[in-house]
PDB file of N, CA and C in Angstrom:
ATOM      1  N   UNK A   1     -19.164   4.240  21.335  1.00  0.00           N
ATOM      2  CA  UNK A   1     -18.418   3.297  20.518  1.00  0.00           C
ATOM      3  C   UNK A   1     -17.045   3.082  21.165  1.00  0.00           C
ATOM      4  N   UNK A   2     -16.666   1.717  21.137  1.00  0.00           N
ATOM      5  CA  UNK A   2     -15.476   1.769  22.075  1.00  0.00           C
ATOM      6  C   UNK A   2     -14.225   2.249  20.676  1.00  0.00           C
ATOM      7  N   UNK A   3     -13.311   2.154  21.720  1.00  0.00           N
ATOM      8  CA  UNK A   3     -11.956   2.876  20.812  1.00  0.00           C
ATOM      9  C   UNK A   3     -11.478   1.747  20.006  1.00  0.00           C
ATOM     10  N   UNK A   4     -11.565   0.697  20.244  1.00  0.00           N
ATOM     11  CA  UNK A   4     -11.441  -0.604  19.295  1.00  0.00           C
ATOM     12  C   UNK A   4     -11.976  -0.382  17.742  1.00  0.00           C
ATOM     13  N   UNK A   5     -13.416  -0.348  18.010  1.00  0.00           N
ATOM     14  CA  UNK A   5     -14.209   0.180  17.101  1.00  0.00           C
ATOM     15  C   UNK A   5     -13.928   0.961  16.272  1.00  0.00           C
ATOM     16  N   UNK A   6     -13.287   2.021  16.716  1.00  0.00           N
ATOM     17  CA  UNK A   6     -12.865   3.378  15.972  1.00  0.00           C
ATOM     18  C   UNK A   6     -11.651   3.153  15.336  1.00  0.00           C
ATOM     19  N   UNK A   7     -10.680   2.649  16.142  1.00  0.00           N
ATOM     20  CA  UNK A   7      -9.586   2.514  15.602  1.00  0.00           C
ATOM     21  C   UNK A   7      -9.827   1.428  14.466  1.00  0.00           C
ATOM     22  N   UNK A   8     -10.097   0.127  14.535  1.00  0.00           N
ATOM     23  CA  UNK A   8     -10.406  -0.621  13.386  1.00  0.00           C
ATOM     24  C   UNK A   8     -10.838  -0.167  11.828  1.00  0.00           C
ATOM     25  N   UNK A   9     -12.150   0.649  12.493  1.00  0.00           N
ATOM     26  CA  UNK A   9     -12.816   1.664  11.323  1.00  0.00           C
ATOM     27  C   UNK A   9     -11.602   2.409  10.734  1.00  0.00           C
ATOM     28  N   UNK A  10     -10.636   3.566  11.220  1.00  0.00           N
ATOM     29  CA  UNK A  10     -10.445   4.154  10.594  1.00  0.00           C
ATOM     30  C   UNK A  10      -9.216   3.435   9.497  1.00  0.00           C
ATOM     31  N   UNK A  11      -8.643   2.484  10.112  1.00  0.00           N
ATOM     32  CA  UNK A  11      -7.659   2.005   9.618  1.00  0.00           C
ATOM     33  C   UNK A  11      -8.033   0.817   8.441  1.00  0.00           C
ATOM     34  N   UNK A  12      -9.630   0.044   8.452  1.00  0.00           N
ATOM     35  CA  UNK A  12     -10.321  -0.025   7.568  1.00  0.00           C
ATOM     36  C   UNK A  12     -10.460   1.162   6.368  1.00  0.00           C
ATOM     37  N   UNK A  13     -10.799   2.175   6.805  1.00  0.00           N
ATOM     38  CA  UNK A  13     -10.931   3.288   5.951  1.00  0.00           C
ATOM     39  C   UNK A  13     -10.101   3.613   5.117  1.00  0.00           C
ATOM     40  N   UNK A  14      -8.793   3.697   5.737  1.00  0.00           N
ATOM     41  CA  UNK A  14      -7.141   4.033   5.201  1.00  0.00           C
ATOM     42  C   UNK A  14      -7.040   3.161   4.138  1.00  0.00           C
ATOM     43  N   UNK A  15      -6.933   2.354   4.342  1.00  0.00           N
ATOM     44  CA  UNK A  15      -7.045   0.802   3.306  1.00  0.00           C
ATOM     45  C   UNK A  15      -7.375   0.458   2.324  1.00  0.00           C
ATOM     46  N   UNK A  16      -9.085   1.378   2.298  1.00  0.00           N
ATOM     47  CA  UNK A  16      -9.864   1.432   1.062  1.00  0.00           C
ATOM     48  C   UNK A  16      -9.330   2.359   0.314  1.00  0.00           C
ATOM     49  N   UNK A  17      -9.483   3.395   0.989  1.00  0.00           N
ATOM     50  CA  UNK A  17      -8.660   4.676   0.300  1.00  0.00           C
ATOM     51  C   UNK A  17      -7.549   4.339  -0.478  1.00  0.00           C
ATOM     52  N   UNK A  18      -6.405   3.490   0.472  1.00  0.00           N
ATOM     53  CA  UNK A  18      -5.248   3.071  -0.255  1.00  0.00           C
ATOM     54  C   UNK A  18      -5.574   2.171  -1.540  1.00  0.00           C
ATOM     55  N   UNK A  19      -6.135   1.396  -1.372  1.00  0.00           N
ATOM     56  CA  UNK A  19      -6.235   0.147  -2.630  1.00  0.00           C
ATOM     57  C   UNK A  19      -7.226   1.142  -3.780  1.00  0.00           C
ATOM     58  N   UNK A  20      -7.911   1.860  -3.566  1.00  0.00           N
ATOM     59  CA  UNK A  20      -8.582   2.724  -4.650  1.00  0.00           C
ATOM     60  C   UNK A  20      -7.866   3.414  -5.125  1.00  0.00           C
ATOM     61  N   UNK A  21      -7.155   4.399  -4.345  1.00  0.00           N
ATOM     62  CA  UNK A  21      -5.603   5.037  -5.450  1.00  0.00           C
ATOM     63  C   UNK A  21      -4.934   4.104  -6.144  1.00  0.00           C
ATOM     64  N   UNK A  22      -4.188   3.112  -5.537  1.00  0.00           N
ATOM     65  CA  UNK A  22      -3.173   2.143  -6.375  1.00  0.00           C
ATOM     66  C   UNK A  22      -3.950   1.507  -7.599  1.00  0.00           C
ATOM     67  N   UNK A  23      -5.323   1.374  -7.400  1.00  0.00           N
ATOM     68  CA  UNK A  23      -6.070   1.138  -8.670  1.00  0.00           C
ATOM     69  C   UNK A  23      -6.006   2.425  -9.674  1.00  0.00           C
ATOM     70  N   UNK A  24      -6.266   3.540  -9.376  1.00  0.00           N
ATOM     71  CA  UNK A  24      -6.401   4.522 -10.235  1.00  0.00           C
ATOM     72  C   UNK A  24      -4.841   4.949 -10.679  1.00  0.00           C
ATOM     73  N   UNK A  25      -4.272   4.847  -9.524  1.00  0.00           N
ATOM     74  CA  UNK A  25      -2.373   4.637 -10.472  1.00  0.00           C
ATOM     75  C   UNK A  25      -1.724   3.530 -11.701  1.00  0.00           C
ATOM     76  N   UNK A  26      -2.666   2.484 -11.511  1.00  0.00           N
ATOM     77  CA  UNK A  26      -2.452   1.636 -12.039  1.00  0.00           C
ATOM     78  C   UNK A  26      -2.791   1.681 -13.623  1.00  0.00           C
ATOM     79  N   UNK A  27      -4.548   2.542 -13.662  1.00  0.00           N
ATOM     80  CA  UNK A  27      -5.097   2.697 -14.535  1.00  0.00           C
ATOM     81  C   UNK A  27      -4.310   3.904 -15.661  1.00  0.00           C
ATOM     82  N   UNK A  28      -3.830   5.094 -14.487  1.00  0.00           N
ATOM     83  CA  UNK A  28      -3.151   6.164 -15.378  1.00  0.00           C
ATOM     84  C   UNK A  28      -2.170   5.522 -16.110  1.00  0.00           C
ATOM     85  N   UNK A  29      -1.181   4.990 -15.028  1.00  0.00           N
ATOM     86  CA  UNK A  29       0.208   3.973 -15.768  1.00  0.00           C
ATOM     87  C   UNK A  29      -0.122   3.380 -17.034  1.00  0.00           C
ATOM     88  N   UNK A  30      -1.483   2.491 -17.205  1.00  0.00           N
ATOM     89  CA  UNK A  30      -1.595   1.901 -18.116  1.00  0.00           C
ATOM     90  C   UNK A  30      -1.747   2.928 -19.544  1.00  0.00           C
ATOM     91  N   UNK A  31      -2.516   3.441 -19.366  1.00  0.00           N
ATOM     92  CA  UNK A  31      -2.796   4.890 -20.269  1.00  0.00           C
ATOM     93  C   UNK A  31      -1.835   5.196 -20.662  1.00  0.00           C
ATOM     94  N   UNK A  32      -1.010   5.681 -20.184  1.00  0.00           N
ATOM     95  CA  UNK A  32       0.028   6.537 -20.671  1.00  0.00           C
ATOM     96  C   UNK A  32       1.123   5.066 -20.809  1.00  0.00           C
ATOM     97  N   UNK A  33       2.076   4.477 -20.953  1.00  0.00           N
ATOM     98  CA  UNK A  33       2.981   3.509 -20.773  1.00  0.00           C
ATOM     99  C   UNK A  33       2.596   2.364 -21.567  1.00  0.00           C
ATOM    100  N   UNK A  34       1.567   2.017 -21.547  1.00  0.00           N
ATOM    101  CA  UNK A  34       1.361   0.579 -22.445  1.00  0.00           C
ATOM    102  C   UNK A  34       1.738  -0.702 -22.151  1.00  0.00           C
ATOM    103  N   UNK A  35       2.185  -1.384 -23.145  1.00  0.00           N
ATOM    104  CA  UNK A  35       2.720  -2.305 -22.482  1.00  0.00           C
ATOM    105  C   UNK A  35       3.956  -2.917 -23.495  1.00  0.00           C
ATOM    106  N   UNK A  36       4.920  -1.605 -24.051  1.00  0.00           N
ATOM    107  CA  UNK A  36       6.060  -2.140 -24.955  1.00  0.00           C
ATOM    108  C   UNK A  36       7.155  -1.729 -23.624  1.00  0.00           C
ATOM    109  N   UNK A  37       8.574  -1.379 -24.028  1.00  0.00           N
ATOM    110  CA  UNK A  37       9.605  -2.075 -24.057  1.00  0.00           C
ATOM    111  C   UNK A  37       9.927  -1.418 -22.457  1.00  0.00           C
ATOM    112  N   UNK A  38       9.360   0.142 -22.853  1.00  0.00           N
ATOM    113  CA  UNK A  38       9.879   1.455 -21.884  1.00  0.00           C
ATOM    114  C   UNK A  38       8.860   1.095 -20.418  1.00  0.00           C
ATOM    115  N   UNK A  39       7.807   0.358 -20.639  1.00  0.00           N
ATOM    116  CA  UNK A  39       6.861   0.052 -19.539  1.00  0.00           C
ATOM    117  C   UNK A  39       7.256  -1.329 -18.798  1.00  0.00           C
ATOM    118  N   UNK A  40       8.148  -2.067 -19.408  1.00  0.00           N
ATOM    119  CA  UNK A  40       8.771  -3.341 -18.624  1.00  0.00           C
ATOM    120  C   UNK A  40      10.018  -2.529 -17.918  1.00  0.00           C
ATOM    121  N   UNK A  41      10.738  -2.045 -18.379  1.00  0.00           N
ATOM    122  CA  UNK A  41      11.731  -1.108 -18.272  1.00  0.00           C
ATOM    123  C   UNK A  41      11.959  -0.106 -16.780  1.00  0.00           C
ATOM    124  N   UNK A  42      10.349   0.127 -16.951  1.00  0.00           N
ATOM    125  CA  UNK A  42       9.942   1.064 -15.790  1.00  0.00           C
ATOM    126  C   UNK A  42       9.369   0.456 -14.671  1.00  0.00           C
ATOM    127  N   UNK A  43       8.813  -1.363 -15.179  1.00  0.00           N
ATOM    128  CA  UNK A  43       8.373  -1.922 -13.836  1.00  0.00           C
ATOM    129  C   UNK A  43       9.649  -2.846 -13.037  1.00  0.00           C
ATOM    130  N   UNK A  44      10.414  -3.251 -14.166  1.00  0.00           N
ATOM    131  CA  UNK A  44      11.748  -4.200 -13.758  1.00  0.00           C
ATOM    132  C   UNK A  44      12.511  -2.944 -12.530  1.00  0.00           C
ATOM    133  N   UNK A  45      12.498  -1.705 -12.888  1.00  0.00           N
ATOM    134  CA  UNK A  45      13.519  -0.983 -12.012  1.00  0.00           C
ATOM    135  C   UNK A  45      13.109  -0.583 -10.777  1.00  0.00           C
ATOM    136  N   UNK A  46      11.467  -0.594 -10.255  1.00  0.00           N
ATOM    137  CA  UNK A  46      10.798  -0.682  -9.159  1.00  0.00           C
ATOM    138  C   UNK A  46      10.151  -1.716  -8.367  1.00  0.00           C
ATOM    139  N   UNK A  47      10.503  -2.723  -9.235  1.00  0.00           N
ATOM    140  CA  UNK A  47      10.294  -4.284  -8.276  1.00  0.00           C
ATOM    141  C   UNK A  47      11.182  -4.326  -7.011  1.00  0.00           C
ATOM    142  N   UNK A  48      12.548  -4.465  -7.129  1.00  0.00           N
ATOM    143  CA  UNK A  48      12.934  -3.871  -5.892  1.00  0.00           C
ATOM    144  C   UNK A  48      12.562  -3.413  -4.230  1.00  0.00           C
ATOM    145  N   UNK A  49      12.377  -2.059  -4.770  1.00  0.00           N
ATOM    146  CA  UNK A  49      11.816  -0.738  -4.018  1.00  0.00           C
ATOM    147  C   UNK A  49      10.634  -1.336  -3.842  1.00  0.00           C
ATOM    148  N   UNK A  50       9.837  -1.698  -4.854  1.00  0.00           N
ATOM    149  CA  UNK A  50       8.248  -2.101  -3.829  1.00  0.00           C
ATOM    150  C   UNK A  50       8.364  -3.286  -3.366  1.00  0.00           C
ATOM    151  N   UNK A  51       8.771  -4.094  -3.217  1.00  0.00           N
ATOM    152  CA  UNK A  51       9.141  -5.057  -3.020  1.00  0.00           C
ATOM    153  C   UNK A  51       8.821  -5.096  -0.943  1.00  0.00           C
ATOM    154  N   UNK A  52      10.121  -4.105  -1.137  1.00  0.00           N
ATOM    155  CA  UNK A  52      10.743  -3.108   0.176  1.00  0.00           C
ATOM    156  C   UNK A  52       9.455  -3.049   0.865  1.00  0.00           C
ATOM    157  N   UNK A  53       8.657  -2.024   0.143  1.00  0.00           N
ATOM    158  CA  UNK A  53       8.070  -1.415   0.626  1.00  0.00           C
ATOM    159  C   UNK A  53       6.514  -2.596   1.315  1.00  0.00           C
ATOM    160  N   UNK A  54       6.673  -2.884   0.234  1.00  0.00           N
ATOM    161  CA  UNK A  54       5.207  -4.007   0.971  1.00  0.00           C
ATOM    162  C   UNK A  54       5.485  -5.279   1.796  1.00  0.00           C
ATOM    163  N   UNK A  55       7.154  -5.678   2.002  1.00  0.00           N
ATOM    164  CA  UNK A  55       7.302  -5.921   3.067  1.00  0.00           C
ATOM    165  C   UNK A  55       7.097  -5.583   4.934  1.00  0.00           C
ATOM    166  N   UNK A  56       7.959  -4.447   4.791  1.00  0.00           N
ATOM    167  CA  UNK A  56       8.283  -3.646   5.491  1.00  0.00           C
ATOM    168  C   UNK A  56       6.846  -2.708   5.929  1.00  0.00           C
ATOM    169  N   UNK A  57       6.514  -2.276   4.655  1.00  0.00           N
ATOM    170  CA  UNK A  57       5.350  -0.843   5.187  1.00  0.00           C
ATOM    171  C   UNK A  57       4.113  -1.919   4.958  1.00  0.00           C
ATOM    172  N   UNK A  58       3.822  -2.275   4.697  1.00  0.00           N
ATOM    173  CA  UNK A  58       2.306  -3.209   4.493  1.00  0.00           C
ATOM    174  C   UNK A  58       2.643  -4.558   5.513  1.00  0.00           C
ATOM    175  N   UNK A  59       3.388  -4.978   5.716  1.00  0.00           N
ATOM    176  CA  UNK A  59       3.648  -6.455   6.190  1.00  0.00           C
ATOM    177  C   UNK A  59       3.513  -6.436   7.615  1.00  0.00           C
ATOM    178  N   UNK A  60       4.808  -7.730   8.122  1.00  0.00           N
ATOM    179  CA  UNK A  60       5.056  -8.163   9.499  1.00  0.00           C
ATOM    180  C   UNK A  60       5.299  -7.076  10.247  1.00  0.00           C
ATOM    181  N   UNK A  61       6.078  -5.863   9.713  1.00  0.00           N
ATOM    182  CA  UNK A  61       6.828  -5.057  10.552  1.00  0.00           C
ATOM    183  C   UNK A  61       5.291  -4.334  10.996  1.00  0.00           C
ATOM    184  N   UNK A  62       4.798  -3.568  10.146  1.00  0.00           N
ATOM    185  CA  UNK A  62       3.458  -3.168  10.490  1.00  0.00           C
ATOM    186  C   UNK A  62       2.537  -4.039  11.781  1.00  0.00           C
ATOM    187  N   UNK A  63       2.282  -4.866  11.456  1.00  0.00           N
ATOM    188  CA  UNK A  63       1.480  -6.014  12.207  1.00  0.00           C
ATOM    189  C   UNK A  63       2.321  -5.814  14.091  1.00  0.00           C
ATOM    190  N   UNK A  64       3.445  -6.067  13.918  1.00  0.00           N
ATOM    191  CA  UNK A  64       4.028  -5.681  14.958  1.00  0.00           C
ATOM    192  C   UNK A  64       4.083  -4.511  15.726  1.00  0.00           C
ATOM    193  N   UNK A  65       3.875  -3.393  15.255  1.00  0.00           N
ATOM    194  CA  UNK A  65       4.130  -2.260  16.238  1.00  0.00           C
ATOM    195  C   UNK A  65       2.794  -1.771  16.349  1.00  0.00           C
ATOM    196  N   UNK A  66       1.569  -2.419  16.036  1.00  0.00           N
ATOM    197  CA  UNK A  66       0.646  -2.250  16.272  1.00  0.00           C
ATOM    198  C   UNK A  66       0.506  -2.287  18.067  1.00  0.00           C
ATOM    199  N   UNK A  67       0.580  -3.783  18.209  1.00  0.00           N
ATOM    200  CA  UNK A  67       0.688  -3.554  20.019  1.00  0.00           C
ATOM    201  C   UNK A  67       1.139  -2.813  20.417  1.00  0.00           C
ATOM    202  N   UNK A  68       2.402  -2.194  20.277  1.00  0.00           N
ATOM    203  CA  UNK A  68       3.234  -0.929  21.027  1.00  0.00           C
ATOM    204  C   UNK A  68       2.873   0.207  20.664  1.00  0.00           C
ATOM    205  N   UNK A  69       2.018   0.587  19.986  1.00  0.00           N
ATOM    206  CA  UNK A  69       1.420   2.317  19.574  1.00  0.00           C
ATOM    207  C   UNK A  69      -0.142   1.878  20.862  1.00  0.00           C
ATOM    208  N   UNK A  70      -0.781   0.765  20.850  1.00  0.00           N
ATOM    209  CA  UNK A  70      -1.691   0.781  21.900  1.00  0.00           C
ATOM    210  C   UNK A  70      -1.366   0.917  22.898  1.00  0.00           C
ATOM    211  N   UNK A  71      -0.292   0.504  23.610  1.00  0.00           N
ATOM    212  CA  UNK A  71       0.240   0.562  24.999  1.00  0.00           C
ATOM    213  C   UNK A  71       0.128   1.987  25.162  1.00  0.00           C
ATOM    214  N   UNK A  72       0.559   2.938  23.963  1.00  0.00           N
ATOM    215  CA  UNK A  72       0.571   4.134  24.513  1.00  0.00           C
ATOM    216  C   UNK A  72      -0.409   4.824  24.479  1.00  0.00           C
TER     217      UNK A  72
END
C-alpha cells in the first residue's frame, strides 16, 4: 500500500473519530444544560474560542502545512 494510502486512511480515521466525539459531547451537553438561560450563557462565552479554533486547527492553516510535514 503506498504511503499516500496510509496516510489518507489514517487521517480519514482521525476525523471520524473526531466528529463521533463532538457528537457525543454534544449529546452529554444537551443532557445536562438544556436549553434555558445558563446554556446560552455557556455557548455565547465559547463562540469566540471555537471560533479560533476551527479556523486555525480545522481550516486553511491546517490545509497548509500539510505539504511541509511531507517534504519531511
Amino acid at each position: 500500500m503506498s504511503e499516500l494510502v496510509k496516510s489518507s486512511g489514517a487521517m480519514a480515521l482521525a476525523t471520524l473519530i473526531s466528529r463521533i466525539l463532538g457528537m457525543v459531547r454534544e449529546i452529554v451537553y444537551a443532557r445536562f444544560m438544556g436549553d434555558g438561560w445558563v446554556a446560552g450563557a455557556f455557548q455565547l462565552a465559547f463562540l469566540v474560542p471555537n471560533l479560533f479554533r476551527r479556523l486555525l486547527g480545522e481550516g486553511a492553516l491546517t490545509a497548509a502545512f500539510i505539504p511541509i510535514f511531507k517534504e519531511k
